[in-house]
C-alpha atoms as a PDB file:
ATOM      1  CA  UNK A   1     -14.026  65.390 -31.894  1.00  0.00           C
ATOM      2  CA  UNK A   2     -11.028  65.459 -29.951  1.00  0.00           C
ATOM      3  CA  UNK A   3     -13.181  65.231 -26.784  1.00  0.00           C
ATOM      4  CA  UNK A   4     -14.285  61.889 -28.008  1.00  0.00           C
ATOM      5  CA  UNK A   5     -10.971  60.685 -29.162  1.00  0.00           C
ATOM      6  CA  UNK A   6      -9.383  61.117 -25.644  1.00  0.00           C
ATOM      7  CA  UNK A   7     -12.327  59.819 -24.340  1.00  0.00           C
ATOM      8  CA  UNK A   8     -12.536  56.433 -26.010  1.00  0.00           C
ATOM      9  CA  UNK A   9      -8.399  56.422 -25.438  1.00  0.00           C
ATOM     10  CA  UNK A  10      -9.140  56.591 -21.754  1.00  0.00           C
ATOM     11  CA  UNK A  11     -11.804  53.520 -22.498  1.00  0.00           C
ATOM     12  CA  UNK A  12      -8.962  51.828 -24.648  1.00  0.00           C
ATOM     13  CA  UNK A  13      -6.419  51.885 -22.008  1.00  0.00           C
ATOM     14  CA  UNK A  14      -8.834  50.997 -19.192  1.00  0.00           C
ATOM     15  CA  UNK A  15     -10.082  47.401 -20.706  1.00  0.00           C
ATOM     16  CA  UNK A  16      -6.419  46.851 -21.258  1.00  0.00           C
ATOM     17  CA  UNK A  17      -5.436  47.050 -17.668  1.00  0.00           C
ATOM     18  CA  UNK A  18      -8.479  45.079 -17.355  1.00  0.00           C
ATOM     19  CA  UNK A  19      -7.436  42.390 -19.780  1.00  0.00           C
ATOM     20  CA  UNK A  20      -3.281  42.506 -18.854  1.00  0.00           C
ATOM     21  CA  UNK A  21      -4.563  42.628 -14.641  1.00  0.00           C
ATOM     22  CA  UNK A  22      -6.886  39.177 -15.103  1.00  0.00           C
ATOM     23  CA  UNK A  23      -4.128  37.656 -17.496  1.00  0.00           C
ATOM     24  CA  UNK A  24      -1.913  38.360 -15.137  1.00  0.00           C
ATOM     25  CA  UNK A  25      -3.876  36.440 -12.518  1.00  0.00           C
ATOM     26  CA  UNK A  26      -4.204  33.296 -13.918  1.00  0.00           C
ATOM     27  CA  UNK A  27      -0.131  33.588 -15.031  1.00  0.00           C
ATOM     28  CA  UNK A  28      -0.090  33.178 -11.294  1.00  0.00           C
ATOM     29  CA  UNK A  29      -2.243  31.075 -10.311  1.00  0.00           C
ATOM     30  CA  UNK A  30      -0.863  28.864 -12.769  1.00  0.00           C
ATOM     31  CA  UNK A  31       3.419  29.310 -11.351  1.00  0.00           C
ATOM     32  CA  UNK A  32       1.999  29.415  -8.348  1.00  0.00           C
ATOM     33  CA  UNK A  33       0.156  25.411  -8.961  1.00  0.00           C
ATOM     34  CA  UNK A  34       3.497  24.182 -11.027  1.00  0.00           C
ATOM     35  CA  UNK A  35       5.856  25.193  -8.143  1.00  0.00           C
ATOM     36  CA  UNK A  36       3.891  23.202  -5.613  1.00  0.00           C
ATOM     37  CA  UNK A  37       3.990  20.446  -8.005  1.00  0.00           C
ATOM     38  CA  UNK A  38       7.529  20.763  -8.203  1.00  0.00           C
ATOM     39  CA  UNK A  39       8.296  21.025  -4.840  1.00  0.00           C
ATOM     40  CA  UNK A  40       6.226  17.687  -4.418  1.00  0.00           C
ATOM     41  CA  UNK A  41       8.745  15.688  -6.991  1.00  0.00           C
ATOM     42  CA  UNK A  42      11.395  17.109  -5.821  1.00  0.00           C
ATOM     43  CA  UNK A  43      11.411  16.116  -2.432  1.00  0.00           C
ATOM     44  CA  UNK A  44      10.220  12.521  -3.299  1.00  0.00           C
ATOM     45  CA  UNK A  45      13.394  10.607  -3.146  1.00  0.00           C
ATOM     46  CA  UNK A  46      11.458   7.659  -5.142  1.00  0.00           C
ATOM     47  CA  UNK A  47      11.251  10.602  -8.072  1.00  0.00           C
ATOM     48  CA  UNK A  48      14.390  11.926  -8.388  1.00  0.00           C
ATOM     49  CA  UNK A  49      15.546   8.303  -8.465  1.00  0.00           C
ATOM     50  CA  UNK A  50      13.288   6.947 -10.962  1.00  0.00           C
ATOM     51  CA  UNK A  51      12.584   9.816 -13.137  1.00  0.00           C
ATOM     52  CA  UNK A  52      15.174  12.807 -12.792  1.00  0.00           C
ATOM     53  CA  UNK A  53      15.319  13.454 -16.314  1.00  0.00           C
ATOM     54  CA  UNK A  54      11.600  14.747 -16.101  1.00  0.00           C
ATOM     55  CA  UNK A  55      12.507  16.635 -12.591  1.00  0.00           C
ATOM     56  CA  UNK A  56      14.857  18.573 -14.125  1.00  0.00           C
ATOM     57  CA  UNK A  57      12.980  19.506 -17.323  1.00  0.00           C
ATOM     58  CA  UNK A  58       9.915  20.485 -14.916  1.00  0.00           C
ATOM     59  CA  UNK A  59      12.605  22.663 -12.684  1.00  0.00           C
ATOM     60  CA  UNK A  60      13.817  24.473 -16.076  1.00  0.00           C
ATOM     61  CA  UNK A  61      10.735  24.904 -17.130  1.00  0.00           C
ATOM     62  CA  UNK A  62       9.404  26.550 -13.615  1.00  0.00           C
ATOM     63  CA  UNK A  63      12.579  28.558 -13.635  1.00  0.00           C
ATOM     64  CA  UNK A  64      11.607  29.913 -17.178  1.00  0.00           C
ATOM     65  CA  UNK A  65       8.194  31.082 -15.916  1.00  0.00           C
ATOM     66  CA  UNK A  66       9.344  32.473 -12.920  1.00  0.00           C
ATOM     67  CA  UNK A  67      12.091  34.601 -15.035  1.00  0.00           C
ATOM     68  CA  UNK A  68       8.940  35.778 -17.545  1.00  0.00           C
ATOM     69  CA  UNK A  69       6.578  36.663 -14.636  1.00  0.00           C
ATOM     70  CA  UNK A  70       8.982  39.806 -14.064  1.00  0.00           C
ATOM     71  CA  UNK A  71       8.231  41.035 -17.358  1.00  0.00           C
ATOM     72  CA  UNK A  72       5.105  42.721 -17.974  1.00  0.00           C
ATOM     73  CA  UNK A  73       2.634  41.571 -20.755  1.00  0.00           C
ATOM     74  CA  UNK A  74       4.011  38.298 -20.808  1.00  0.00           C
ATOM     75  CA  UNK A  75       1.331  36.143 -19.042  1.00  0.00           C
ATOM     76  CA  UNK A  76       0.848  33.955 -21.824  1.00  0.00           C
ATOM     77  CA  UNK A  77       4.214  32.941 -22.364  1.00  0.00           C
ATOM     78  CA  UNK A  78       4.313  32.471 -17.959  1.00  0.00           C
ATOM     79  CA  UNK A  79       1.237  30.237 -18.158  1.00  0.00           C
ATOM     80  CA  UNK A  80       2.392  28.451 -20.637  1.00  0.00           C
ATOM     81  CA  UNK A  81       6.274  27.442 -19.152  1.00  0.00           C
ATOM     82  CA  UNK A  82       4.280  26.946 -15.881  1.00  0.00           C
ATOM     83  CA  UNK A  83       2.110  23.868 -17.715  1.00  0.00           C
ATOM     84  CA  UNK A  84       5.090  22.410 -19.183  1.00  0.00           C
ATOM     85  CA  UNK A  85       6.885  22.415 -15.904  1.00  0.00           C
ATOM     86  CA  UNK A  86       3.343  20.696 -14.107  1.00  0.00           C
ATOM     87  CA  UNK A  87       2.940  18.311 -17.290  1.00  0.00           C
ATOM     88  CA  UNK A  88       6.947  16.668 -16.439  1.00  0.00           C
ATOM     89  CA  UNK A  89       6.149  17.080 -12.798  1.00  0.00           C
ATOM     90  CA  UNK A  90       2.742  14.771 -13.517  1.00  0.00           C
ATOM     91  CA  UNK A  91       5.001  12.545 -15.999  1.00  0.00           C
ATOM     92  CA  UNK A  92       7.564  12.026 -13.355  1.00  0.00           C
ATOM     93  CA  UNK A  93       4.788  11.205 -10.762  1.00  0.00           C
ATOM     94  CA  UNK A  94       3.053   8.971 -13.074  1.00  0.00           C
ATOM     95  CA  UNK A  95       6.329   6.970 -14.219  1.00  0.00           C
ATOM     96  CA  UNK A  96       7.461   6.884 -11.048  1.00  0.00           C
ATOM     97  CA  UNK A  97       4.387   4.727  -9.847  1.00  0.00           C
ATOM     98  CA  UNK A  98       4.710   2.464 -12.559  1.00  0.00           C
ATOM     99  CA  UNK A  99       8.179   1.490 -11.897  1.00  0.00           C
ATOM    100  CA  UNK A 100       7.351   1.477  -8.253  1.00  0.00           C
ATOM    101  CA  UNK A 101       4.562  -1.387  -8.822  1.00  0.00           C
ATOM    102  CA  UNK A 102       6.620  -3.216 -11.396  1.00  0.00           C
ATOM    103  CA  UNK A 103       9.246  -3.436  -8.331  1.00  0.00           C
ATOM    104  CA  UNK A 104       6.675  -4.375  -5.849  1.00  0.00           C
ATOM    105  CA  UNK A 105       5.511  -7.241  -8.198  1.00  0.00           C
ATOM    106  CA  UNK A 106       9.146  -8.577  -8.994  1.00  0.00           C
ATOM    107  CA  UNK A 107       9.649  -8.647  -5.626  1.00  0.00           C
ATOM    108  CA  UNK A 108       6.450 -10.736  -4.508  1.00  0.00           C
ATOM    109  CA  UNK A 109       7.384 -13.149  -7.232  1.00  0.00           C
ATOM    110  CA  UNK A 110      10.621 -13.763  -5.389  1.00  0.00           C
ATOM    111  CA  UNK A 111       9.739 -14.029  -2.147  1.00  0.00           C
ATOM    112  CA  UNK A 112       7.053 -16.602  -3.651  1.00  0.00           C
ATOM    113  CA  UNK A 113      10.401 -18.769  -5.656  1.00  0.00           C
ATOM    114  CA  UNK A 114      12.137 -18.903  -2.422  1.00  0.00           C
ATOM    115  CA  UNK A 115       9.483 -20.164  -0.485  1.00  0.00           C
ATOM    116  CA  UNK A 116       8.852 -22.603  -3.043  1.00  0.00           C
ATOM    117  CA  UNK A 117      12.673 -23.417  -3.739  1.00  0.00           C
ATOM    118  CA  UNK A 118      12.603 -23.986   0.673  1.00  0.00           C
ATOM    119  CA  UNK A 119       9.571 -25.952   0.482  1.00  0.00           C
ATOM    120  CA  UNK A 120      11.206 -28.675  -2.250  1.00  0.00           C
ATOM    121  CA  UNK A 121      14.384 -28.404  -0.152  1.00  0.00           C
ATOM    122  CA  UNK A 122      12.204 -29.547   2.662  1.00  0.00           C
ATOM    123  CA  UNK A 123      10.322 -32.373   0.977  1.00  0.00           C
ATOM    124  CA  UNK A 124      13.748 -34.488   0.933  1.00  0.00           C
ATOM    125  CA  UNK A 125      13.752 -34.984   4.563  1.00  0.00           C
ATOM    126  CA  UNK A 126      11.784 -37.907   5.881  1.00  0.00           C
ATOM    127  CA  UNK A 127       8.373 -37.559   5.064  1.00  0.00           C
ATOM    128  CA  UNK A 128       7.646 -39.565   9.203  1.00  0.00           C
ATOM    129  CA  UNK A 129      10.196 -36.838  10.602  1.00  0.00           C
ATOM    130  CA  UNK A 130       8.476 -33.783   8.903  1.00  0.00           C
ATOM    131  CA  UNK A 131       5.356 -35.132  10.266  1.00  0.00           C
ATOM    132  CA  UNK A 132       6.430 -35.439  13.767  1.00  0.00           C
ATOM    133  CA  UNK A 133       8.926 -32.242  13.733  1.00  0.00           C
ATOM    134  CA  UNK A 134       6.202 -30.121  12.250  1.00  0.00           C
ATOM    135  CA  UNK A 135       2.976 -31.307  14.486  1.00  0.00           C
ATOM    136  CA  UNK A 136       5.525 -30.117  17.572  1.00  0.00           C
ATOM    137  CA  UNK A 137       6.472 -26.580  15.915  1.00  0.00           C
ATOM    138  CA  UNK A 138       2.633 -25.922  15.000  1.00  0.00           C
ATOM    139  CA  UNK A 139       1.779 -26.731  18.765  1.00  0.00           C
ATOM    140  CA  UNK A 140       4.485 -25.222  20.231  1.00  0.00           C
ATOM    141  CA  UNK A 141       3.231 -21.947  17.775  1.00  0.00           C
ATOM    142  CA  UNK A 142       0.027 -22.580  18.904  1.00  0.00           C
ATOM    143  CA  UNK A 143      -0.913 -20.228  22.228  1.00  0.00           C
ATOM    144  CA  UNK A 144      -4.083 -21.769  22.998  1.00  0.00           C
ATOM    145  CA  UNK A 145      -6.466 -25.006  22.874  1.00  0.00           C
ATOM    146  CA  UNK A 146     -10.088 -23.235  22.494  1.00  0.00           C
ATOM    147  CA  UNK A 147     -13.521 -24.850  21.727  1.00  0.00           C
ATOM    148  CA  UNK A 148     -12.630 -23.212  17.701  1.00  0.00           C
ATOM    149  CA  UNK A 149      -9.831 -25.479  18.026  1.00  0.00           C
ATOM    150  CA  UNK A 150      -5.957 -25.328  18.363  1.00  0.00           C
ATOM    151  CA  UNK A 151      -5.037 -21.442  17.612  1.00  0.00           C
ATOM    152  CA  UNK A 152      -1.725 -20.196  16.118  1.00  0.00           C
ATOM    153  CA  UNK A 153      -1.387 -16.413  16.722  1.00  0.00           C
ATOM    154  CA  UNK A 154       0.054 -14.497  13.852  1.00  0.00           C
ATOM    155  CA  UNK A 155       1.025 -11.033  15.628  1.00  0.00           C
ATOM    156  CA  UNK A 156       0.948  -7.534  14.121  1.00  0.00           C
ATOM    157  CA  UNK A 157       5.224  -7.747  13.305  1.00  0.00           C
ATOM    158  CA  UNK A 158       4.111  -9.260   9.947  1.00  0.00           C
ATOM    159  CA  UNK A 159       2.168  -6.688   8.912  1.00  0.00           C
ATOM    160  CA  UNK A 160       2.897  -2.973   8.186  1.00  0.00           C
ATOM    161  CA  UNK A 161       0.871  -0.518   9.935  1.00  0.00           C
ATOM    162  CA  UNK A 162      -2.707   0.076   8.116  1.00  0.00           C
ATOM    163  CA  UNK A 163      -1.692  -2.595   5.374  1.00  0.00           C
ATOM    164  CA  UNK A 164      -2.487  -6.174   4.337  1.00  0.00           C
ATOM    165  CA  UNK A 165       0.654  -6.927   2.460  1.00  0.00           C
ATOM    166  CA  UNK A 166       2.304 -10.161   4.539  1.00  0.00           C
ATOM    167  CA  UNK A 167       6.338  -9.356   4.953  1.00  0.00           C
ATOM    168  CA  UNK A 168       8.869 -11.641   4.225  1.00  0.00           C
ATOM    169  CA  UNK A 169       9.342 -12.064   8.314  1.00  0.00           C
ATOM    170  CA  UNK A 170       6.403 -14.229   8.143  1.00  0.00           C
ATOM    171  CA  UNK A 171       7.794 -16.774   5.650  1.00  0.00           C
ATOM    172  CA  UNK A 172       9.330 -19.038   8.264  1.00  0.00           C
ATOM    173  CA  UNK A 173       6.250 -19.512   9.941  1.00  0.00           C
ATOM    174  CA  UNK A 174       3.773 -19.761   6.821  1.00  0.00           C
ATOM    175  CA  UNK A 175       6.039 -22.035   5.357  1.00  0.00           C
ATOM    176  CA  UNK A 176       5.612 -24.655   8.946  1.00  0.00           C
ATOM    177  CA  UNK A 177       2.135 -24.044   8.119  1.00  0.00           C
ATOM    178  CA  UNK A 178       2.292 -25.113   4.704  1.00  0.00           C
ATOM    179  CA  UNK A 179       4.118 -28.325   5.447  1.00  0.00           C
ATOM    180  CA  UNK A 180       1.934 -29.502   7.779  1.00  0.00           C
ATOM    181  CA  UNK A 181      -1.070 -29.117   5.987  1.00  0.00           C
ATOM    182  CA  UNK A 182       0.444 -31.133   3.319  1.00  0.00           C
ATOM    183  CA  UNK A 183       1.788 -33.694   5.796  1.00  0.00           C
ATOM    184  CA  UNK A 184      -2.240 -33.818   7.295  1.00  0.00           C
ATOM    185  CA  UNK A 185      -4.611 -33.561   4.158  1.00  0.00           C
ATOM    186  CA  UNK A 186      -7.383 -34.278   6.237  1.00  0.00           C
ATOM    187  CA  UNK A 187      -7.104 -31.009   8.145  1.00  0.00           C
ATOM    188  CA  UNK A 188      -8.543 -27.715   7.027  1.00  0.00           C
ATOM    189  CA  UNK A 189      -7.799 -24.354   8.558  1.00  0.00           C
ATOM    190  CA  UNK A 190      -9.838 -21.174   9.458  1.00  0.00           C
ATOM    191  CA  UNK A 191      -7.915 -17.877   8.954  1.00  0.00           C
ATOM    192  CA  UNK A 192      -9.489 -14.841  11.051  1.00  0.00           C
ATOM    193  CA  UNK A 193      -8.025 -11.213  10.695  1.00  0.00           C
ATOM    194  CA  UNK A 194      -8.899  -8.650  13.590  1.00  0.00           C
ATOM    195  CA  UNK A 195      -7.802  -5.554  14.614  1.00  0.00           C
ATOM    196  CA  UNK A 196      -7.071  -2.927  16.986  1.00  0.00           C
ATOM    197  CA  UNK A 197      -9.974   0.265  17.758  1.00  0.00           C
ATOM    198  CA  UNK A 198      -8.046   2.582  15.093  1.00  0.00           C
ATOM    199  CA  UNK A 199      -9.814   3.446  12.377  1.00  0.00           C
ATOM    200  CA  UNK A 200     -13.690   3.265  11.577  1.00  0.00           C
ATOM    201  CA  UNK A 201     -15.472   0.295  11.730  1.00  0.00           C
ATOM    202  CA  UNK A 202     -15.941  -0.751   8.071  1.00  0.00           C
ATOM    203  CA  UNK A 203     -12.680   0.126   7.486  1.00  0.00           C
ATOM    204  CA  UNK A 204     -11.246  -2.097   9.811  1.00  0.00           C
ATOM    205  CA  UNK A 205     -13.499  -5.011   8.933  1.00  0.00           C
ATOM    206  CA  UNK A 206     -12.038  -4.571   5.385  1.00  0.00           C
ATOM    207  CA  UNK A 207      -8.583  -4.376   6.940  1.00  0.00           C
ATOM    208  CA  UNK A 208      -9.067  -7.789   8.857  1.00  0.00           C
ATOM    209  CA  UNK A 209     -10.460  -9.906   6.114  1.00  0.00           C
ATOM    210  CA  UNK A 210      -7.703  -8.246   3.443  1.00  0.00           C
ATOM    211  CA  UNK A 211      -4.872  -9.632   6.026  1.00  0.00           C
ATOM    212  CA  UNK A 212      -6.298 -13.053   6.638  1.00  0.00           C
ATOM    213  CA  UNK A 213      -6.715 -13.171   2.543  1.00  0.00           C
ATOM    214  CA  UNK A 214      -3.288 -12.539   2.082  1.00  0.00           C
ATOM    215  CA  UNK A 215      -2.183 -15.601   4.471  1.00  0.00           C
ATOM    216  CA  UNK A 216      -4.571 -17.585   2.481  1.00  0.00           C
ATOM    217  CA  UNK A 217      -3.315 -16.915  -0.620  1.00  0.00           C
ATOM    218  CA  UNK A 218       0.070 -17.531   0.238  1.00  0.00           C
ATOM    219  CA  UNK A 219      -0.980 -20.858   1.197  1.00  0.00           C
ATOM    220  CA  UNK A 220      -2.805 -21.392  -1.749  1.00  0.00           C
ATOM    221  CA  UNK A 221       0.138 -20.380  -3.610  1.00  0.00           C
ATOM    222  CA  UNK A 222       2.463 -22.751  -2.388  1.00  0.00           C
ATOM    223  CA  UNK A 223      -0.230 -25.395  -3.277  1.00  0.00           C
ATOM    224  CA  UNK A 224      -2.832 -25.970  -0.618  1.00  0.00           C
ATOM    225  CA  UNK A 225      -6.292 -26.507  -1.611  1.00  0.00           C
ATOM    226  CA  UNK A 226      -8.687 -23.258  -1.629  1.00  0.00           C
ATOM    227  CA  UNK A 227     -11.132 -25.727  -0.140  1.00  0.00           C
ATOM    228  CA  UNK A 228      -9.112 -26.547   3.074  1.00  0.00           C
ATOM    229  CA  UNK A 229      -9.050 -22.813   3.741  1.00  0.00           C
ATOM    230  CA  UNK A 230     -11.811 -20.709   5.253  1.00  0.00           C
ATOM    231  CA  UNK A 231     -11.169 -16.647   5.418  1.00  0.00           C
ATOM    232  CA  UNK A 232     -12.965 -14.417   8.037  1.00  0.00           C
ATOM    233  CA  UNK A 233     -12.407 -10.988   9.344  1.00  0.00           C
ATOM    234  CA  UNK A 234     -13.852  -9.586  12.940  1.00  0.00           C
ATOM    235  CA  UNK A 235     -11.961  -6.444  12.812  1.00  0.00           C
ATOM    236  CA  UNK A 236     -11.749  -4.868  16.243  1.00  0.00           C
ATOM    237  CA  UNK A 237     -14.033  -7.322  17.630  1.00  0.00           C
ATOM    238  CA  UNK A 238     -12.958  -9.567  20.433  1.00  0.00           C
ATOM    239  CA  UNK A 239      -9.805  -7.479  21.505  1.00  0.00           C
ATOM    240  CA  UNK A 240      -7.259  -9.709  23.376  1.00  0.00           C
ATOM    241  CA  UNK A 241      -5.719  -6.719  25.416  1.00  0.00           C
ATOM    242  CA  UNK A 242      -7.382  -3.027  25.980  1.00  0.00           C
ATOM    243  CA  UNK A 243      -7.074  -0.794  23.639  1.00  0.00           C
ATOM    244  CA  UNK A 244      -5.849   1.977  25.724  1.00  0.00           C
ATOM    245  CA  UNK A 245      -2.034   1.304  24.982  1.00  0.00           C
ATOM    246  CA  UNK A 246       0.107   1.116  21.742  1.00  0.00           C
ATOM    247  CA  UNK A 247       1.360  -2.297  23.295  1.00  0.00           C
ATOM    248  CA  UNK A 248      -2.528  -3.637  23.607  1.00  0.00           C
ATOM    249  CA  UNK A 249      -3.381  -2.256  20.113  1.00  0.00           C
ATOM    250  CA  UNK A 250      -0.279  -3.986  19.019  1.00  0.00           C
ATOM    251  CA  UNK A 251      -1.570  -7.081  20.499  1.00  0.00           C
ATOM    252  CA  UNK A 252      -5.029  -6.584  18.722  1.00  0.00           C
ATOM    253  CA  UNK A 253      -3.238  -6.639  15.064  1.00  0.00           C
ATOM    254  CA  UNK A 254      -3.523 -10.332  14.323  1.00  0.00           C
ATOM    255  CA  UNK A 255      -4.058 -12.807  12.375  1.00  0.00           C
ATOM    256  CA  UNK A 256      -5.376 -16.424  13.689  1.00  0.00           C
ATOM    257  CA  UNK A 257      -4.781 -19.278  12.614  1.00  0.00           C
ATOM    258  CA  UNK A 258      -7.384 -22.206  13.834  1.00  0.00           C
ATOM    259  CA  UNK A 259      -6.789 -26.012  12.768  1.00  0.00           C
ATOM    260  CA  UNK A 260      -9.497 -28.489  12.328  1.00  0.00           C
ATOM    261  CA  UNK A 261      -9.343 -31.783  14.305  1.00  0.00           C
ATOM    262  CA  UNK A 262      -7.582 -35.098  12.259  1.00  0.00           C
ATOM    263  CA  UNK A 263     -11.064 -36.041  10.470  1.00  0.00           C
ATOM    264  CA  UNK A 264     -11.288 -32.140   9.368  1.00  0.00           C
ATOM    265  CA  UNK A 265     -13.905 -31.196  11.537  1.00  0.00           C
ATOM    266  CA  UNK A 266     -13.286 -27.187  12.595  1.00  0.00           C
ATOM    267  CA  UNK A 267     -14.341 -25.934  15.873  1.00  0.00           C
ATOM    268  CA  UNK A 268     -18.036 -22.892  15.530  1.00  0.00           C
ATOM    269  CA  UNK A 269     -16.890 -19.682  14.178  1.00  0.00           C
ATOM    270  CA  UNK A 270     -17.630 -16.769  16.317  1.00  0.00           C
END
């Protein structure tokens, strides 16, 4: 009898260990996941401006776990600190990227009631002066008479690397373009996106037509007809410098711009 006792003690003790050892594991595995969440929010300056209050509750809450990992036995209690301090560092990330498209959008709506506020600003000025003013600045824009039609080059400054988003840099020249099109209702535009060799080949296509889209709508915006406006993308097709240089590539970011003739006849596509 006591032969048996010790030896189902000895059994006792060993699933135990066994139990405590893979508890013990995933206590880690889970401080181990909330600290490199919490390293992520912390060092996101967009965070710890937005939503510090959940930063710091995730950092108190990773501290906690950390402090219970040294004692043994308490797995539980580490697992569960370490999920409150990943569930703030998620709600931080999360509110974060609300607030950061709610100031993206309030920000596109007033770039779009300045341009607007310019363009009525510009419609006092003699309708015959606009006209001629603005057929010299579009031609003087223009770099090149081609059998598409006159071409007006929109180059890769008024767009940010790898996105379609137009800046505000290109608000001077979109709003010439506006003008004129209402000054000339006859004429109808073609707006072609390309690219430089970066990236794969769908991708880029994508890219292209996205950027050309987003000087379309713009334009369509400000109150140009959808139907005067045709949007293509060539992405890395028809380079206008080699690709082998930043300063070529940078040259291959474009947008282009080609205007119909006075009766609204455009030039072939490619």
């Amino acid at each position: 009898m006591s032969l048996n006792k010790s030896v189902m003690g000895g059994v006792l003790l060993a699933s135990c260990a066994s139990l405590f050892g893979c508890a013990g594991q995933h206590s880690d595995a889970a401080l181990q996941q909330a600290a490199t969440q919490f390293q992520k929010v912390k060092e996101d300056s967009n965070v710890l401006r937005i939503a510090p209050k959940d930063v710091i509750r995730a950092g108190e809450s990773l501290a906690r776990a950390d402090r219970l990992s040294s004692y043994w036995g308490s797995g539980e209690d580490v697992a569960h600190y370490a999920y409150l301090s990943q569930r703030y560092s998620d709600i931080a990330l999360e509110h974060t990227e609300q607030v950061l498209n709610q100031e993206r959008a309030a920000k596109l709506e007033l770039e779009r009631q300045r341009l607007q506020l310019a363009l009525r600003e510009a419609k006092l000025l003699s309708v015959q002066q606009q006209g001629k003013w603005l057929e010299e600045q579009i031609i003087s824009l223009a770099t090149t008479q081609t059998d598409r039609g006159l071409v007006m080059t929109l180059g890769d400054v008024l767009f940010d690397t790898g996105e379609a988003d137009l800046k505000s840099s290109a608000n001077r020249t979109v709003l010439k373009l506006v003008q004129f099109l209402q000054l000339n209702p006859k004429r109808v535009v073609r707006i072609e996106g390309y690219t430089d060799s970066t990236g794969g080949r769908q991708d880029n296509l994508k890219l292209s037509r996205d950027r050309a889209q987003a000087v379309a709508d713009v334009l369509i915006d400000l109150g140009i007809d959808e139907k005067r406006i045709q949007v293509e993308g060539y992405g890395d097709e028809y380079p206008v410098e080699a690709n082998a240089s930043e300063r070529g590539r940078a040259q291959n970011r474009r947008v282009e711009i080609v205007f119909s003739d006075e009766k609204g006849q455009l030039g072939a596509a490619r």
